[in-house]
C-alpha atoms as a PDB file:
ATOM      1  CA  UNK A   1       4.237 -16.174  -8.512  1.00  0.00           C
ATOM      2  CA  UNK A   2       1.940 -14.911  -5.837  1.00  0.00           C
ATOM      3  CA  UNK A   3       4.901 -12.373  -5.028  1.00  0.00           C
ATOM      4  CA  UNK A   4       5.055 -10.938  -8.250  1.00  0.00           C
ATOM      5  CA  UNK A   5       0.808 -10.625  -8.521  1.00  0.00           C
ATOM      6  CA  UNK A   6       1.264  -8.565  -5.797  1.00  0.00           C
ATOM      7  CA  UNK A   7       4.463  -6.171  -7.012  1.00  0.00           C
ATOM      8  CA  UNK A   8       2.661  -6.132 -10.300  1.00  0.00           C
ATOM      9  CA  UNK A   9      -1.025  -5.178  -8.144  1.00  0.00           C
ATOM     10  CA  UNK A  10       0.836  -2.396  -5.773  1.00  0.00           C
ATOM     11  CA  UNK A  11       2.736  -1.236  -8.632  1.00  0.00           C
ATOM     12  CA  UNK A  12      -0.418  -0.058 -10.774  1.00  0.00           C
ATOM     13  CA  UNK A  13      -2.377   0.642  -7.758  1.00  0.00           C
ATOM     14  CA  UNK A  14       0.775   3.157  -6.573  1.00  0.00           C
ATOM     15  CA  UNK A  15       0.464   5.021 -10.078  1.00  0.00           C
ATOM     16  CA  UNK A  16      -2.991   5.377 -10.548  1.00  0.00           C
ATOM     17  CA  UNK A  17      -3.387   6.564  -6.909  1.00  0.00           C
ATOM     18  CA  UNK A  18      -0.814   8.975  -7.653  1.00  0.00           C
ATOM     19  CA  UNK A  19      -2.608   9.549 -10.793  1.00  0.00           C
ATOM     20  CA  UNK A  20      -5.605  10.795  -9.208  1.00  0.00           C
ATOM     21  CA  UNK A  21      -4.407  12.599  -5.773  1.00  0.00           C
ATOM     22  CA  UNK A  22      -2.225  15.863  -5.940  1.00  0.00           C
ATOM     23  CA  UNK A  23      -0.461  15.131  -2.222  1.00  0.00           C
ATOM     24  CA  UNK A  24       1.052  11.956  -3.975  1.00  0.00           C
ATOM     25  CA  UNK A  25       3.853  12.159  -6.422  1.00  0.00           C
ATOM     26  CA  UNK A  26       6.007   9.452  -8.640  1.00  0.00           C
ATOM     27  CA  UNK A  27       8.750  10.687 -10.210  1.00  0.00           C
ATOM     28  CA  UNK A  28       9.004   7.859 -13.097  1.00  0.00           C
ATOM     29  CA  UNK A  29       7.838   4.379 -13.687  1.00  0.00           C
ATOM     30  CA  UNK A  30      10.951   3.336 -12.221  1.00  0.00           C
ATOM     31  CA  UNK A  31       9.997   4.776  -9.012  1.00  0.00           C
ATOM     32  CA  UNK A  32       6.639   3.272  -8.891  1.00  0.00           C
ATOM     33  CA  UNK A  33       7.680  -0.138  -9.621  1.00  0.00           C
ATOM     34  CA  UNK A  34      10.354   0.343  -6.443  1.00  0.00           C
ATOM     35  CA  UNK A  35       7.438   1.702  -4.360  1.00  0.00           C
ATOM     36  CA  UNK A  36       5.661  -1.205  -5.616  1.00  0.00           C
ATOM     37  CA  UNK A  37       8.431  -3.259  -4.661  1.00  0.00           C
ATOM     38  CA  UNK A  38       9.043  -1.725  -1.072  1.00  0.00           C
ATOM     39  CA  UNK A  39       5.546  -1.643  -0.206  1.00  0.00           C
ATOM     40  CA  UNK A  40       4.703  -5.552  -0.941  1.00  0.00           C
ATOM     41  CA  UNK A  41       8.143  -5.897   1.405  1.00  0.00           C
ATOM     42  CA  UNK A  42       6.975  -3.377   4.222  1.00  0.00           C
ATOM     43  CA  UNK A  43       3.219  -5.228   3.886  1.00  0.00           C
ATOM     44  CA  UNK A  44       5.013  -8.642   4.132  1.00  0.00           C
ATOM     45  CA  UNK A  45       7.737  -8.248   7.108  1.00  0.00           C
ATOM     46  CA  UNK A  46       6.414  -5.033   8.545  1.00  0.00           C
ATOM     47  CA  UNK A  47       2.777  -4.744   8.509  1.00  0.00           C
ATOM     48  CA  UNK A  48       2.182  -8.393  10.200  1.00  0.00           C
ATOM     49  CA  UNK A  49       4.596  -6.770  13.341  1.00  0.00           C
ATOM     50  CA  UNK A  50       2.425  -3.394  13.430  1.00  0.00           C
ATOM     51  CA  UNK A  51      -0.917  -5.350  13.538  1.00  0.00           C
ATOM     52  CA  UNK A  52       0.204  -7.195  16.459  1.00  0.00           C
ATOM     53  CA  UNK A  53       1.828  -4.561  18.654  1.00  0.00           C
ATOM     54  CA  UNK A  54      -1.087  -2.244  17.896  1.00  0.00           C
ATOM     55  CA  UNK A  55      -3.750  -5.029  18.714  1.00  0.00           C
ATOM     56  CA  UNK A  56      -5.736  -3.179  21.378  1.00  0.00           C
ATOM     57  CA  UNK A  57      -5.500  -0.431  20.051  1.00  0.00           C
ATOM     58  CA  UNK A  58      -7.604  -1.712  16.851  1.00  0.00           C
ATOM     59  CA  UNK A  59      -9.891  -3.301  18.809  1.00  0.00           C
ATOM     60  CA  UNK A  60     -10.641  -0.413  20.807  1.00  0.00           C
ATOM     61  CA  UNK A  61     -11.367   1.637  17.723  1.00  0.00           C
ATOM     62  CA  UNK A  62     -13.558  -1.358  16.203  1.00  0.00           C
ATOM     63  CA  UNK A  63     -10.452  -1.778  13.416  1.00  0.00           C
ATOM     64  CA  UNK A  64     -10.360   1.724  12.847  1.00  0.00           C
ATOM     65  CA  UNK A  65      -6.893   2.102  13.250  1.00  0.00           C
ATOM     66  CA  UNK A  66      -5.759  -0.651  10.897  1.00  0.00           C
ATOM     67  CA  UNK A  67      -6.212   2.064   7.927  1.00  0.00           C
ATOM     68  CA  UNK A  68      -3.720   4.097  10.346  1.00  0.00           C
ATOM     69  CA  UNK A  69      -1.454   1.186  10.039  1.00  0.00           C
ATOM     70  CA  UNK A  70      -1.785   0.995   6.503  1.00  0.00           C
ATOM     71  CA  UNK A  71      -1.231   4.738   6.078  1.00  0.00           C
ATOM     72  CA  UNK A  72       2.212   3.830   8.604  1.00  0.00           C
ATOM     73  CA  UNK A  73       3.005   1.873   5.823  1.00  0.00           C
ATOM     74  CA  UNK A  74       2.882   3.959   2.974  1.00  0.00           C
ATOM     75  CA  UNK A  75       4.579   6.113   4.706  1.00  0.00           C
ATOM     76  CA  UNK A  76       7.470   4.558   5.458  1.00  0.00           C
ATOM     77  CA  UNK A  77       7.654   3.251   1.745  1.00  0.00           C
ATOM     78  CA  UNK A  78       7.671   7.331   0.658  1.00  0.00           C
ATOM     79  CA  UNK A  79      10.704   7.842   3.352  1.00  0.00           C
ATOM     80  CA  UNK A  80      12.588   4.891   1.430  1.00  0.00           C
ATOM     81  CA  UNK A  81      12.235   5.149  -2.055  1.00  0.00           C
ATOM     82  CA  UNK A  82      13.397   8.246  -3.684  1.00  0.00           C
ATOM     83  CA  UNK A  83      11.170   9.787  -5.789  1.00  0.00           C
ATOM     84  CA  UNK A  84       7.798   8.640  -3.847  1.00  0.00           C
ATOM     85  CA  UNK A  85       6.515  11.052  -2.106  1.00  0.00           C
ATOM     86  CA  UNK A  86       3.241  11.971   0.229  1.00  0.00           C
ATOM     87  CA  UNK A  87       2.323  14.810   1.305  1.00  0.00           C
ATOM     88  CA  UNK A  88       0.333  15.574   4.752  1.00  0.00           C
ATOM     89  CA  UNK A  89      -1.740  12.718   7.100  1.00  0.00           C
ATOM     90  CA  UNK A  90      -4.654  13.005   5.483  1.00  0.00           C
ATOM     91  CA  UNK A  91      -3.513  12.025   2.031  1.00  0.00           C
ATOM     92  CA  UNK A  92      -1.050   9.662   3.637  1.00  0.00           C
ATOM     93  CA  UNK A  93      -4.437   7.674   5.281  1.00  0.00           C
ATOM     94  CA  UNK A  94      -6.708   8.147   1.759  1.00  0.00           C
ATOM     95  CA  UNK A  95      -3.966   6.919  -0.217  1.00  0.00           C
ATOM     96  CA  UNK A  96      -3.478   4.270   1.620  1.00  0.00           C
ATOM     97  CA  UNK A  97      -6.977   3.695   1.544  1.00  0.00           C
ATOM     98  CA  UNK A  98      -6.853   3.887  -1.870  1.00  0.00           C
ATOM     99  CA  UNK A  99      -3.639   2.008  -3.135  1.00  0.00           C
ATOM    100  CA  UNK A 100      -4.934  -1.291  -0.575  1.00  0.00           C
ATOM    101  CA  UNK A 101      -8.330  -0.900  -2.955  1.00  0.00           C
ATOM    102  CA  UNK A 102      -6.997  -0.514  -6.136  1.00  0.00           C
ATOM    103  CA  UNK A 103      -4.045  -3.356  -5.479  1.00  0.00           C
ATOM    104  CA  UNK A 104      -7.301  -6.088  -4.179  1.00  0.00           C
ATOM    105  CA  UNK A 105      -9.250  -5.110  -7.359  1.00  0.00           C
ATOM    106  CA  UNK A 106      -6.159  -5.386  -9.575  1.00  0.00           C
ATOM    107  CA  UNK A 107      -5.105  -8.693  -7.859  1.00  0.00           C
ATOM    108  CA  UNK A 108      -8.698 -10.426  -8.313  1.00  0.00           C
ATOM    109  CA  UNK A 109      -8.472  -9.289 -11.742  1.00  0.00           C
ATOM    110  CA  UNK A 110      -4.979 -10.691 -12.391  1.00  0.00           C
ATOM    111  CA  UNK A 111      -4.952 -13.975  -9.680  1.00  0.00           C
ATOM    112  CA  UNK A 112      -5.672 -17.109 -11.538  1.00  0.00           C
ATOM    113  CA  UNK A 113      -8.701 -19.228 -11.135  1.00  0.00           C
ATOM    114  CA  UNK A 114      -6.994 -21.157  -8.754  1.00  0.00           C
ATOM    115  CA  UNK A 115      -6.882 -18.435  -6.135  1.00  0.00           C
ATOM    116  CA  UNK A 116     -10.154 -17.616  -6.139  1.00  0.00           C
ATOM    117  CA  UNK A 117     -11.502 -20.552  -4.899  1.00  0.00           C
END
């Protein structure tokens, strides 16, 4: 269940980010929920690997660089799914910035009672 909170979370979070910045485009619903899909996947197996190889690195920049991880990320999601696509570094770090927002707000919103203890 907690898997699907979070499709459901990145999925919405993907659209309305792409929604509000011009450097991000979805091409359909379809591709948003499969950039929803990817990105809980990349955030699950590849994020966890990225945080620990880059480890003093973020500690140097005071955890600076963990929204350059998370813009790594999104990244790689827009070279996977067809029809997702970012344009530049700087719209590749505020969306990313942006979608891990939107998908925290969206999941307190949407977790049950029993996760927010």
């Amino acid at each position: 269940m907690g898997f699907l909170l979070r499709l459901v979370a990145n999925t919405l979070a993907i659209l309305i980010v792409a929604w509000m910045l011009d450097g991000i485009t979805v091409a359909g619903t379809t591709a948003g929920v499969l950039a929803g899909l990817v990105l809980a996947l990349v955030n699950a197996v590849v994020k966890p690997v990225l945080v620990i190889l880059t480890l003093p690195l973020t500690l140097l920049t005071l955890g600076l660089f963990y929204f350059i991880i998370n813009a790594i990320c999104l990244w790689l999601v827009a070279l996977i799914v067809p029809g997702f696509d970012v344009d530049g570094v700087l719209t590749t770090i505020i969306g990313a910035l942006l979608i891990s927002l939107f998908a925290w707000i969206i999941n307190g919103v949407l977790g049950s009672s029993s996760d927010r203890r």
